[in-house]
Protein backbone atom coordinates (compact mmCIF):
# COMPACT_ATOMS: atom_id res chain seq x y z
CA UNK A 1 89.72 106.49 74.07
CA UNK A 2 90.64 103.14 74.75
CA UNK A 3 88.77 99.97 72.84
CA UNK A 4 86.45 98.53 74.91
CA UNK A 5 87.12 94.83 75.74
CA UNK A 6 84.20 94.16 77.73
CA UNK A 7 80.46 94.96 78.37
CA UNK A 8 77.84 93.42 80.53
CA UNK A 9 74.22 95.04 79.84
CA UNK A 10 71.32 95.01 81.66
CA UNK A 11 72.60 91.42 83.64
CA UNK A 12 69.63 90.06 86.46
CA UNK A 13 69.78 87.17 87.79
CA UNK A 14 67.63 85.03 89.55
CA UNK A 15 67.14 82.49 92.61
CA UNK A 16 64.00 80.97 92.65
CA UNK A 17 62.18 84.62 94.08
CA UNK A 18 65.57 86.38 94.92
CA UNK A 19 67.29 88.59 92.62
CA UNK A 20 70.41 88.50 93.07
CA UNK A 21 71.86 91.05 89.86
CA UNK A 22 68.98 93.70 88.94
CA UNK A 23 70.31 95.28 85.39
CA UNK A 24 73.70 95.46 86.05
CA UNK A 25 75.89 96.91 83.82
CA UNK A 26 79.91 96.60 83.35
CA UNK A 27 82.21 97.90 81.08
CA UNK A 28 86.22 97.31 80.80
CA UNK A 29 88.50 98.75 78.79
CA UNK A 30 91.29 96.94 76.97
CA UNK A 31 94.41 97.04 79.09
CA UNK A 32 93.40 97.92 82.50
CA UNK A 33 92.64 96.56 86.02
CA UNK A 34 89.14 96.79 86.84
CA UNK A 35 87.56 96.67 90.22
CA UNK A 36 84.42 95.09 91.53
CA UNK A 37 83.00 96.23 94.73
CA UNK A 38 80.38 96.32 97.14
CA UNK A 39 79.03 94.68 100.48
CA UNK A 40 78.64 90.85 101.17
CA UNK A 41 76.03 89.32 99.13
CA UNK A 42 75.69 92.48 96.43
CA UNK A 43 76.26 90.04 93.54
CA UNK A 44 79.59 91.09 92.87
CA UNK A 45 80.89 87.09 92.69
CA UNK A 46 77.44 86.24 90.77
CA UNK A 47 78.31 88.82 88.15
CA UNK A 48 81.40 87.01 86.97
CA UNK A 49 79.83 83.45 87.30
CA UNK A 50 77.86 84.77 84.79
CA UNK A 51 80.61 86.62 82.81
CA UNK A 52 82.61 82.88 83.05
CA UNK A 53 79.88 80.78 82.18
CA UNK A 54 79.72 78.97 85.39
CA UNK A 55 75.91 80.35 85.46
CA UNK A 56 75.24 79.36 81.57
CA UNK A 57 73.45 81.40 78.91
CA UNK A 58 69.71 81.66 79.62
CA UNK A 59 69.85 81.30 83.62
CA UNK A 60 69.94 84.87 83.24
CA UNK A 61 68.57 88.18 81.12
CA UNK A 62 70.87 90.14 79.68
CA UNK A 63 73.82 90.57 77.07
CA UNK A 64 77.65 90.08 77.50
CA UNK A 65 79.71 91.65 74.38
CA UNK A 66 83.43 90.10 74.38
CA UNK A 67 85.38 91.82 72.18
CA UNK A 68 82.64 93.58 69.86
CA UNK A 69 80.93 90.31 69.79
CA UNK A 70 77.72 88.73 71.79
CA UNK A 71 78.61 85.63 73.24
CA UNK A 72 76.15 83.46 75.27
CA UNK A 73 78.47 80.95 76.92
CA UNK A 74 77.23 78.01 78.29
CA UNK A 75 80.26 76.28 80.50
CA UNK A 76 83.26 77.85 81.62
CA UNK A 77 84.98 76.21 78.88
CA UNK A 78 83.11 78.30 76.11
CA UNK A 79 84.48 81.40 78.21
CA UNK A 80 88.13 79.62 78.56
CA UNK A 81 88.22 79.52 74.74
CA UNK A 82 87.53 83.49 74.29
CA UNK A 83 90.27 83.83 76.68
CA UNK A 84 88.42 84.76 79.62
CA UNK A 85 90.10 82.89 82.72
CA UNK A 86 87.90 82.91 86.64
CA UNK A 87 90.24 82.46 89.78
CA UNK A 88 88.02 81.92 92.77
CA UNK A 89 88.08 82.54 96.32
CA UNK A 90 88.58 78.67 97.20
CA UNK A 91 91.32 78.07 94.93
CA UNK A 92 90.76 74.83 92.41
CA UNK A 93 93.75 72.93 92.90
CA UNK A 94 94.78 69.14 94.02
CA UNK A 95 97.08 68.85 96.68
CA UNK A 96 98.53 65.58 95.81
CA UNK A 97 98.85 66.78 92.37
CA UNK A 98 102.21 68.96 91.29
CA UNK A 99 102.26 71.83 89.60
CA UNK A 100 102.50 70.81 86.66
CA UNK A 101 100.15 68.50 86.86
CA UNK A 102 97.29 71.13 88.33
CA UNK A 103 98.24 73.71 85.60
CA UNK A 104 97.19 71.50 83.05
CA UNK A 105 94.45 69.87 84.18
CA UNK A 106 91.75 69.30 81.89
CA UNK A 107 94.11 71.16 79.65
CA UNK A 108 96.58 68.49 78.92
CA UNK A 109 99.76 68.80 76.62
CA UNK A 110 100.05 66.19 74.23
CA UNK A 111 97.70 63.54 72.10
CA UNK A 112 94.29 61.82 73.41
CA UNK A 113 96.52 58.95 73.60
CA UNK A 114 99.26 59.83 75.48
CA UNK A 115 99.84 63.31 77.81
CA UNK A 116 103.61 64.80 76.64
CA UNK A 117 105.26 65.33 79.92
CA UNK A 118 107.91 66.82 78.72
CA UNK A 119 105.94 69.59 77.12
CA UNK A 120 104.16 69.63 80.56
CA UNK A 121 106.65 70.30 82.46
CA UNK A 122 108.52 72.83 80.36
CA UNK A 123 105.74 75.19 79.69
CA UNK A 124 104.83 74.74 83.81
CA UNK A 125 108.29 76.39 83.69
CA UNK A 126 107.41 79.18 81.20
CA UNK A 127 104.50 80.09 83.28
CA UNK A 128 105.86 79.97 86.50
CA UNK A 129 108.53 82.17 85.61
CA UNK A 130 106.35 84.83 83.81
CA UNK A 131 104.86 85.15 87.28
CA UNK A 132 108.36 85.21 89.11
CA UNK A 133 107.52 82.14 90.93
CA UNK A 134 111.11 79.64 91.75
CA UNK A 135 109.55 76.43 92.10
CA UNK A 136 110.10 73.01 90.40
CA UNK A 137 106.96 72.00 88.94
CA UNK A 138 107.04 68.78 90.43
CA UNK A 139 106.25 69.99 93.40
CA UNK A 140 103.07 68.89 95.41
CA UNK A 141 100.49 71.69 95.83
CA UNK A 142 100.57 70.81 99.33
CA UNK A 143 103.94 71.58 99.95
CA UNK A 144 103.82 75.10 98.98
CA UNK A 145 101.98 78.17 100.70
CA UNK A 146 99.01 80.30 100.25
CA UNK A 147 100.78 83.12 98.51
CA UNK A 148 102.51 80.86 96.07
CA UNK A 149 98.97 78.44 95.21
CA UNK A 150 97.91 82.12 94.08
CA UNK A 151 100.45 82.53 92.13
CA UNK A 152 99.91 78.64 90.29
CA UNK A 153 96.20 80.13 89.73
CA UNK A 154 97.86 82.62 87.82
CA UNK A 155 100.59 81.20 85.96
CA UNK A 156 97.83 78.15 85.41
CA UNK A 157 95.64 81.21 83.60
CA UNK A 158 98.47 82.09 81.81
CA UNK A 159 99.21 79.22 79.83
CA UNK A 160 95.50 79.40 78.56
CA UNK A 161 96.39 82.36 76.87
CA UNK A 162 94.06 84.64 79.28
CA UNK A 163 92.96 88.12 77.68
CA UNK A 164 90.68 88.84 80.58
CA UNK A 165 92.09 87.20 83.83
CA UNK A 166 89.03 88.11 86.70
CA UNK A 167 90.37 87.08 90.40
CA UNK A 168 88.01 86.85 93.47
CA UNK A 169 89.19 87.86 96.65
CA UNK A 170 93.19 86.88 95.82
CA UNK A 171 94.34 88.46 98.47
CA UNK A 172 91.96 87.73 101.61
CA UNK A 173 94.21 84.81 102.50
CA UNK A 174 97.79 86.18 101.86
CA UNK A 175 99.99 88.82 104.32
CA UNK A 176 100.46 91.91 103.55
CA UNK A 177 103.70 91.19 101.95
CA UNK A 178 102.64 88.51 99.68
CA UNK A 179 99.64 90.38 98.95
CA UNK A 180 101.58 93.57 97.67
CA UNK A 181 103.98 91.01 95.50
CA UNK A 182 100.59 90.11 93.88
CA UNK A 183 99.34 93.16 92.83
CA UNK A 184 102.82 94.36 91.79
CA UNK A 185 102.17 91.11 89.32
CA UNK A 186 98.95 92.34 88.11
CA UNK A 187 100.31 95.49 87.29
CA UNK A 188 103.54 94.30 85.50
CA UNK A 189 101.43 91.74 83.40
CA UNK A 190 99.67 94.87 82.29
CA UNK A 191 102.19 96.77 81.69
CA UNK A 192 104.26 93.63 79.45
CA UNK A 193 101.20 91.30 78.48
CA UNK A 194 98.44 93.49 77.71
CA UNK A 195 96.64 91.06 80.00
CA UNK A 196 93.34 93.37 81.38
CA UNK A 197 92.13 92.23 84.69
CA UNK A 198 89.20 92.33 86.96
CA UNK A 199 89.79 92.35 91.01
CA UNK A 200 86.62 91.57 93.25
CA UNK A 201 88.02 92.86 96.51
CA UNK A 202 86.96 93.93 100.12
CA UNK A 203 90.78 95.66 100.73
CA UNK A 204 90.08 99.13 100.07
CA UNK A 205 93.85 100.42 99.98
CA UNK A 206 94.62 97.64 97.19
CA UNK A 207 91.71 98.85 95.09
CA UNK A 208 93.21 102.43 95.36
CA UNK A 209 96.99 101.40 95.02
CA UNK A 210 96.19 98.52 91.40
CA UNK A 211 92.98 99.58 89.68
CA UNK A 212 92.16 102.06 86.95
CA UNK A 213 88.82 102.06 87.02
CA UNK A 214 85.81 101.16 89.91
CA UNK A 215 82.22 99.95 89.62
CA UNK A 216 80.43 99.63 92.87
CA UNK A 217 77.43 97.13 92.98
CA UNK A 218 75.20 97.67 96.16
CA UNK A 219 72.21 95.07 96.69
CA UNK A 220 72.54 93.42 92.88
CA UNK A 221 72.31 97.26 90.90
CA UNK A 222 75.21 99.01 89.81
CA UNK A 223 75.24 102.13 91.75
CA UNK A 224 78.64 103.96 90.71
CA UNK A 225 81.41 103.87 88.50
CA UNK A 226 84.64 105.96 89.26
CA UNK A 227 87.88 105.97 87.23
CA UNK A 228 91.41 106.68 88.73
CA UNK A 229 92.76 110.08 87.38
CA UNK A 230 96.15 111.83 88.37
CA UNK A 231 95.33 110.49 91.67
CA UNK A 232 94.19 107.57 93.90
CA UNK A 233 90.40 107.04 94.07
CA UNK A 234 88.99 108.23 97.79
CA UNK A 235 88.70 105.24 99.55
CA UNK A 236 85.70 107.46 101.44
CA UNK A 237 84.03 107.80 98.09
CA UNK A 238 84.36 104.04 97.80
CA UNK A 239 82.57 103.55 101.43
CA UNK A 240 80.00 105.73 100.65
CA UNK A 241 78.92 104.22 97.52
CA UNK A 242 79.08 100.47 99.11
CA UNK A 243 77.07 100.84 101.68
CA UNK A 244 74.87 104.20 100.68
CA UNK A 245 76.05 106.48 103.26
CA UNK A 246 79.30 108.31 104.99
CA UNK A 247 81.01 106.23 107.63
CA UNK A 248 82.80 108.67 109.93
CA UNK A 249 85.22 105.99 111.34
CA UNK A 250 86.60 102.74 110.78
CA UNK A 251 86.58 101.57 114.20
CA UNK A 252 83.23 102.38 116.34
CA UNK A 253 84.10 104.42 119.57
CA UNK A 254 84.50 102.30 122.81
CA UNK A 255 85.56 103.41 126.35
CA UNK A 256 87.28 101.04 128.17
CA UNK A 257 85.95 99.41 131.22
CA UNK A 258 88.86 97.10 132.10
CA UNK A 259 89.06 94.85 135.23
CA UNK A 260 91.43 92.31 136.97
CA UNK A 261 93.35 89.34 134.97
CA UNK A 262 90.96 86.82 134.23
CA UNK A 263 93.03 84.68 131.68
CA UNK A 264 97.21 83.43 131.90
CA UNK A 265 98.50 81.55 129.89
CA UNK A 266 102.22 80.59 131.35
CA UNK A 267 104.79 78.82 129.81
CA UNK A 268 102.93 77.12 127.17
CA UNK A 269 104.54 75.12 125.07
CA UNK A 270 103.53 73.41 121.38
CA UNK A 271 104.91 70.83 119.13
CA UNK A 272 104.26 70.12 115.72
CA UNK A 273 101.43 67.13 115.46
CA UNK A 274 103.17 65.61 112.37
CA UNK A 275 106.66 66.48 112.34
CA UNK A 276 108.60 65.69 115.31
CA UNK A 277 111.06 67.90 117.15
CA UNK A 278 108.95 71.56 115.22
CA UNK A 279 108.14 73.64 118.18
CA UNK A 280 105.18 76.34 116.94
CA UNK A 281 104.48 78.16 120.45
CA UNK A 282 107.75 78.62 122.15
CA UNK A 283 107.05 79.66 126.12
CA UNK A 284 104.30 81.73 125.19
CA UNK A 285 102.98 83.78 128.06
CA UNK A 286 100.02 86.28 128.22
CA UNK A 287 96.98 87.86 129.88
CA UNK A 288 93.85 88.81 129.36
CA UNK A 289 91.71 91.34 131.91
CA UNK A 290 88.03 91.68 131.76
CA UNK A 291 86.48 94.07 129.26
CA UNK A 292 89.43 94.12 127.36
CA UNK A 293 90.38 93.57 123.48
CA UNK A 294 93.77 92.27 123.28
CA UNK A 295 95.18 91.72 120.14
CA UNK A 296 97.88 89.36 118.85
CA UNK A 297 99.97 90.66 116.17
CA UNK A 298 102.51 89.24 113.36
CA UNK A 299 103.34 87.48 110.42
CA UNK A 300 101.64 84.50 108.69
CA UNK A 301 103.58 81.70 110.20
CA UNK A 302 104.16 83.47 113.47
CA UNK A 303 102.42 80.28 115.22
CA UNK A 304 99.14 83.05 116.50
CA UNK A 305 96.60 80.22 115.14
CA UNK A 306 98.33 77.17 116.52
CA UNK A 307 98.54 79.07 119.85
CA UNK A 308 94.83 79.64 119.51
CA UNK A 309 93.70 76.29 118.85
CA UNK A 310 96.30 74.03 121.22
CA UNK A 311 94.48 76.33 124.02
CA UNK A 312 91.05 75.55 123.17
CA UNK A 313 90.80 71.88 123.96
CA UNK A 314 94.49 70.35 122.01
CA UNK A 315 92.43 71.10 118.85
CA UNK A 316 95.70 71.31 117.29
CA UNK A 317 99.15 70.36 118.72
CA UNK A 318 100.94 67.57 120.27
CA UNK A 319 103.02 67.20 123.71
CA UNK A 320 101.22 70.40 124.66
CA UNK A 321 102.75 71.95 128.08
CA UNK A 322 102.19 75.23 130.17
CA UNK A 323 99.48 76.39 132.38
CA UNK A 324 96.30 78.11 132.33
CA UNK A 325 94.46 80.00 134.35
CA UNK A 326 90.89 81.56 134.51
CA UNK A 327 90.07 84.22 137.07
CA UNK A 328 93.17 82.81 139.64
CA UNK A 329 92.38 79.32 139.19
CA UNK A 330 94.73 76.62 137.27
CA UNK A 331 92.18 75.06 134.55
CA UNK A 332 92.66 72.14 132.30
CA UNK A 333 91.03 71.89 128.63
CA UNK A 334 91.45 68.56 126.92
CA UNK A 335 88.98 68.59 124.99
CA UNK A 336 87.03 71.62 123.28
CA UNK A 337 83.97 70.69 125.31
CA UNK A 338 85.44 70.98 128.12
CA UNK A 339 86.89 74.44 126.75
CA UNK A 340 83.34 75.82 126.07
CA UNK A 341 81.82 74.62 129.18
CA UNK A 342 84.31 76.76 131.36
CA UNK A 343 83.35 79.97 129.13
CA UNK A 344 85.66 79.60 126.38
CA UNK A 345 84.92 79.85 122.44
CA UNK A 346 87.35 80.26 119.65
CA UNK A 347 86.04 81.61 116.14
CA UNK A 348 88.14 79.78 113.71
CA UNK A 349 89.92 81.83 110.64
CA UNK A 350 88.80 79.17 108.84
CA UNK A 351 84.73 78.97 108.38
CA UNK A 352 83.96 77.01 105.30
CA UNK A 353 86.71 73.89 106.63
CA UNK A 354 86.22 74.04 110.41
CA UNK A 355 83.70 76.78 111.27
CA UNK A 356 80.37 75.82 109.36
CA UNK A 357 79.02 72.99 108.14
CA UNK A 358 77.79 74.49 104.75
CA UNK A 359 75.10 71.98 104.01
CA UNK A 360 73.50 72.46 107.14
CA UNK A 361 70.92 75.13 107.59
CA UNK A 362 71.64 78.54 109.51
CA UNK A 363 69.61 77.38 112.15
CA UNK A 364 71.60 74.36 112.96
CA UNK A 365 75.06 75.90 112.60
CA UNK A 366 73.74 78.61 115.02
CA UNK A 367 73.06 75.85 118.10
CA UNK A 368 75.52 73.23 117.30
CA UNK A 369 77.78 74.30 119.66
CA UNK A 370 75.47 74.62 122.52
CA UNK A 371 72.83 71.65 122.39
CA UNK A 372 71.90 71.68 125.63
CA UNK A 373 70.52 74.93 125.51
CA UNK A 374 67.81 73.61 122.77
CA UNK A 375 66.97 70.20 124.42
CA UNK A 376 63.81 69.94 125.87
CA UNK A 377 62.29 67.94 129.58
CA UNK A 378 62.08 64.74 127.38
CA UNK A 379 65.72 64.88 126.15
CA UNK A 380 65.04 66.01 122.55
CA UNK A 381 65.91 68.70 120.57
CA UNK A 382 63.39 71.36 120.97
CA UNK A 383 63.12 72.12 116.79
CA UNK A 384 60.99 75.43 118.25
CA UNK A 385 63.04 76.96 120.24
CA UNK A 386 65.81 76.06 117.92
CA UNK A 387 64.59 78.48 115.32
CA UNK A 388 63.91 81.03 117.96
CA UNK A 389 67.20 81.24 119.01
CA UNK A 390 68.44 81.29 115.53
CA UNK A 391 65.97 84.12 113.97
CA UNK A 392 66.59 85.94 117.29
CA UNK A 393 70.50 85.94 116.45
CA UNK A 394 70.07 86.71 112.88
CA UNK A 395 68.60 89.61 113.56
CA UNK A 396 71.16 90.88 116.21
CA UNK A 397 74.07 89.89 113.67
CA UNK A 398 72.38 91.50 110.82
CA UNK A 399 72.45 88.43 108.83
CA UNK A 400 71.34 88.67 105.21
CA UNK A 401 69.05 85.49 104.93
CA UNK A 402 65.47 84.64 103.18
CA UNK A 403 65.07 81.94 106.15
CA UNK A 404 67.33 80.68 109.24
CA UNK A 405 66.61 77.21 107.55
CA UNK A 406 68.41 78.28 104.20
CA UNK A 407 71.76 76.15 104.11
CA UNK A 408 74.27 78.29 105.34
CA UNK A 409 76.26 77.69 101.90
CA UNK A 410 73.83 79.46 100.02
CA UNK A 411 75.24 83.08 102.10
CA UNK A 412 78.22 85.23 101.01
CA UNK A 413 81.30 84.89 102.56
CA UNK A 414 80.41 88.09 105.12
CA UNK A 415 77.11 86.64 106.17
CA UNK A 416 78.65 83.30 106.70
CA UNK A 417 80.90 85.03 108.93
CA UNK A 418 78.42 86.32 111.18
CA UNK A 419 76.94 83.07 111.71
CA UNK A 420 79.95 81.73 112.76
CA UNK A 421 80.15 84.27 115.44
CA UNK A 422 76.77 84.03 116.11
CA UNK A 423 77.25 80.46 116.72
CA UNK A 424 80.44 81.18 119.54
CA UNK A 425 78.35 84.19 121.04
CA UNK A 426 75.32 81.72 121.21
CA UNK A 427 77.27 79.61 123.95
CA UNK A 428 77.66 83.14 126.17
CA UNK A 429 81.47 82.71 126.60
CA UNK A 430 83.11 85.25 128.88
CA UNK A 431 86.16 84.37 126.71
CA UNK A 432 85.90 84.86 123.00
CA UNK A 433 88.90 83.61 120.83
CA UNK A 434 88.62 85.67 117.58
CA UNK A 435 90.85 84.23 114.75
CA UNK A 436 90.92 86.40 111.38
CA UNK A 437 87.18 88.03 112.40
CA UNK A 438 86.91 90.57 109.48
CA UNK A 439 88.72 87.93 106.41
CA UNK A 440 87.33 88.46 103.15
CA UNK A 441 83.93 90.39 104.53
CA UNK A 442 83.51 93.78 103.29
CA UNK A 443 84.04 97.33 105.42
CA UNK A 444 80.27 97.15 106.52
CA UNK A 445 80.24 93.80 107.75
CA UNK A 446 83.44 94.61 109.73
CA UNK A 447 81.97 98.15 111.27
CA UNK A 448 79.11 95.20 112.59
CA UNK A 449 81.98 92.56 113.78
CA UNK A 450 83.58 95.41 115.89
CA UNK A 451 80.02 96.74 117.15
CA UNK A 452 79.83 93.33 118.32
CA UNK A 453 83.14 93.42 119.63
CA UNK A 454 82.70 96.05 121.66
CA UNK A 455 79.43 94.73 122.84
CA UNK A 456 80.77 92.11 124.31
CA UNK A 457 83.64 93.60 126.23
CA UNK A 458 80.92 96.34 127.70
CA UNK A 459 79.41 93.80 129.39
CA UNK A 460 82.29 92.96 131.20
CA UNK A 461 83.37 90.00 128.96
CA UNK A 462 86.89 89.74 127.09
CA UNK A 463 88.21 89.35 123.89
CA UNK A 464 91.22 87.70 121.90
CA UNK A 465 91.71 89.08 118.51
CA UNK A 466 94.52 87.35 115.64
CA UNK A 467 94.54 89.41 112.69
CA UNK A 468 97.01 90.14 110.27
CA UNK A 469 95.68 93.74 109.21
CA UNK A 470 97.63 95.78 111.63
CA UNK A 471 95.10 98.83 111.09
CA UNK A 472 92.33 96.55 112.55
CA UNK A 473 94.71 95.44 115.63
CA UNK A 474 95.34 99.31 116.35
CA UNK A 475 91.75 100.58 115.81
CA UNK A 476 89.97 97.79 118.22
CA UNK A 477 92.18 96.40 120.37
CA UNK A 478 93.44 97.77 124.14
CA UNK A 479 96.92 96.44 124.67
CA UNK A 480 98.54 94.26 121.57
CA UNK A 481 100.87 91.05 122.15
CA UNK A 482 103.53 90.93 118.90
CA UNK A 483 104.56 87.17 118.18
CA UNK A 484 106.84 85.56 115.87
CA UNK A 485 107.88 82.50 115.22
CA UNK A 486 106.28 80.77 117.89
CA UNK A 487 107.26 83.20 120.89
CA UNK A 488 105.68 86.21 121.85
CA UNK A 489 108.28 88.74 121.33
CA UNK A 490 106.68 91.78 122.63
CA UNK A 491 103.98 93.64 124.50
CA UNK A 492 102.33 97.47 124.39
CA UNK A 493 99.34 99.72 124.91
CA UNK A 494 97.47 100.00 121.57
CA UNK A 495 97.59 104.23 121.82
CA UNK A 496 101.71 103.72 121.94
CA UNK A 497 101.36 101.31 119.00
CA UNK A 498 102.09 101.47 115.33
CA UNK A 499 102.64 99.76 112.23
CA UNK A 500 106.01 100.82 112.65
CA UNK A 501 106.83 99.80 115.94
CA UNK A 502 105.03 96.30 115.43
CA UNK A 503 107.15 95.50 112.08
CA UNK A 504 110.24 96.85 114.13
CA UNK A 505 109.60 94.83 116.99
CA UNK A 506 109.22 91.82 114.27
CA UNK A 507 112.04 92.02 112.57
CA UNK A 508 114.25 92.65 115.46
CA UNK A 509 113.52 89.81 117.45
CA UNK A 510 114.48 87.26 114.41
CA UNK A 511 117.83 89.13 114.54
């Protein structure tokens, strides 16, 4: 039997009268990939605050055994030094920093005196190679993508010497491609480092394809823990232990109701806002009908988001051209206002930068985008019928809260999600923009999205949805637009769709 890096015992945790961890127990094995998961808010990402020392020693009951030994951390530099290294969700680098210069922050090479850059720079290059990333490390953070800021994470844990490297979510942000090229990494550094890892992940088909062993924590308890034998770990057993009972399909059953075109876009036409002479939407032309789901397919990059935006309002964009119209009439959107008052919302991919304001409560993230609905005969807000509204959408979003005045920080990233569509829905569009709906939520939360989804489209109203999981464009969507690099390159009913077809159509059209 293998040694036994790692054991939590007994962990609970505590907010003020919420438990968040209720005697949770973990164990890891030296040498393997270990995964963490459960629904939104089940205290998977609490667990390895704790584990990391970002919650310290005493915050919480409980015993962590490292190595054969108790340790009772108290910052995440007592947890660095045992060679336990935390990646997060929200990745912790500069922009205007290089790489170097971000791997080795607060880690410096060199004297109290003076920093050796030449040390700096050459073990940035050791690191960056062990995880196959070409890049000078001199270059800015903010020059690079997604994908390869994961890999920096990485090759930044690696020159700490990591025995236990735990990553949160590293793929919810990455394509499928970049995401496989990840987990191929965790596996090799396995295989060559010894390195043992722990994956907190809502992606069911990457938890079957890179771990060895499961542990699925529903509503802060450990419920199950399954171990991969001569073959991959049902991702139905997985379901069923996350969210305590059998889901018989992804995608909830829907029978289309669809009506006349009541959204063209024609000829539309986007330039980058910075660089001059970048063209992101190409000509771009496309309908929507009422009580339809259409879905835009492609690869990061493909220009889907900037399409999105540049129509609601010129939020992004500059010498924006084309036309739009809404139920046979041209319209004109220059500002997002304008875009909401003519029935038109667009949830952004992007909640915790653009979608929410985190410090804000629930409640006021809920109404923000539809004031006028709150204000009372005297011109005020109506702080009443404010929290109405909010608790009344709570409730039909299934939001996990204690209060709608809680600051919507305090939620996980699935609940946050539904009060950014609760928000959008709040305004009644007939039009709802959906950009990345189901990123980084869990396969509960996403069965509630697409309820909501087909909810809307029932009632006669229609829906836009950019994703980049091509299972979640064929299971919910009616007819699916394929773009790439800034033109939309093809067009078909979702029941003559497949993965295949999509990536064929994708690759074709850059020949």
């Amino acid at each position: 039997m293998a040694d036994m890096l790692l054991e939590m015992k007994d962990i609970t945790k505590k907010f003020a009268n919420v438990t968040a961890l209720n005697k949770v127990n973990l164990k890891v094995t030296n040498g393997e990939i270990h995964a963490i998961v459960g629904e939104n808010g089940a205290g998977k990402s609490t667990l390895m605050n704790v584990l990391s020392g970002v919650y310290p020693y005493g915050t919480y009951e409980g015993d962590i055994v490292f190595d054969g030994k108790v340790c009772q951390f108290q910052t995440i530099k007592d947890s660095e030094k045992k060679g336990i290294v935390i990646i997060h969700q929200e990745l912790a680098l500069v922009p205007l920093l290089s790489i170097a210069e971000n791997m080795f922050l607060g880690n410096e090479r060199g004297t109290k005196a003076r920093i050796d850059w030449d040390e700096t720079y050459k073990k940035c290059a050791d690191s960056l190679a062990l995880v196959g990333l070409n890049e000078n490390p001199h270059t800015l953070i903010k020059d690079i993508g997604v994908g390869k800021q994961q890999l920096v994470e990485i090759a930044k844990a690696l020159a700490k010497d990591v025995r236990l490297l735990i990553l949160d979510e590293p793929t919810a942000s990455l394509n499928d491609t970049e995401a496989k090229k990840l987990l191929d990494l965790l596996l090799k550094l396995k295989k060559e480092n010894g390195i043992t890892s722990i994956i907190i992940s809502h992606k069911l088909n990457e938890v079957s394809y890179v771990a060895d062993s499961i542990t699925v924590i529903r509503d802060g308890s450990t419920v199950s823990s399954m171990k991969k034998g001569s073959a991959a770990i049902d991702e139905d057993a997985i379901i069923s232990a996350m969210v305590g009972r059998k889901m018989e399909d992804r995608f909830p059953k829907r029978t289309p109701q669809i009506g006349d075109v009541c959204f063209e876009v024609k000829d539309w036409c986007v330039e980058h806002p910075v660089f001059d002479g970048i063209t992101v939407c190409d000509h771009v032309n496309f309908n929507i009908r009422k009580g339809e789901v259409v879905g835009i397919s492609g690869l990061m990059g493909a220009g889907r988001t900037e399409l999105a935006m540049s129509i609601f309002g010129h939020s992004y964009g500059s010498n924006i051209r084309g036309k739009i119209f809404m139920n046979g009439k041209e319209v004109h959107f220059p500002s997002p206002k304008s875009a909401i008052e003519a029935g038109l919302a667009y949830v952004t991919e992007d909640r915790k930068g653009n979608g929410l304001i985190l410090s804000e409560s629930i409640a006021k993230n809920t109404v923000s985008a539809n004031l006028k609905k709150i204000v009372n005969k005297y011109g005020s807000i109506d702080f009443d019928l404010e929290n109405k509204y909010s608790v009344d959408m709570a409730k039909e979003m299934h939001t996990k809260c204690a209060t709608v005045q809680e600051p919507v920080g305090n939620l996980s990233g699935g609940n946050m999600q539904k009060v950014l569509i609760g928000k959008w829905l709040f305004t009644d569009p007939d039009i709802l923009i959906l950009d990345e709906p189901t990123r980084g939520i869990d396969v509960g939360a996403k069965y509630e999205v697409y309820c909501i989804i087909n909810k809307m489209v029932a009632e006669g109203k229609s829906v836009l949805m950019i994703s980049s999981e091509m299972p979640e464009v064929l299971g919910m969507s009616d007819r699916i637009y394929i773009m790439n690099e800034g033109k939309m390159v093809g067009e078909m009913n979702a029941k003559d769709a497949t993965q295949e077809k999509i990536m064929s159509c994708i690759i074709n059209s850059g020949k």
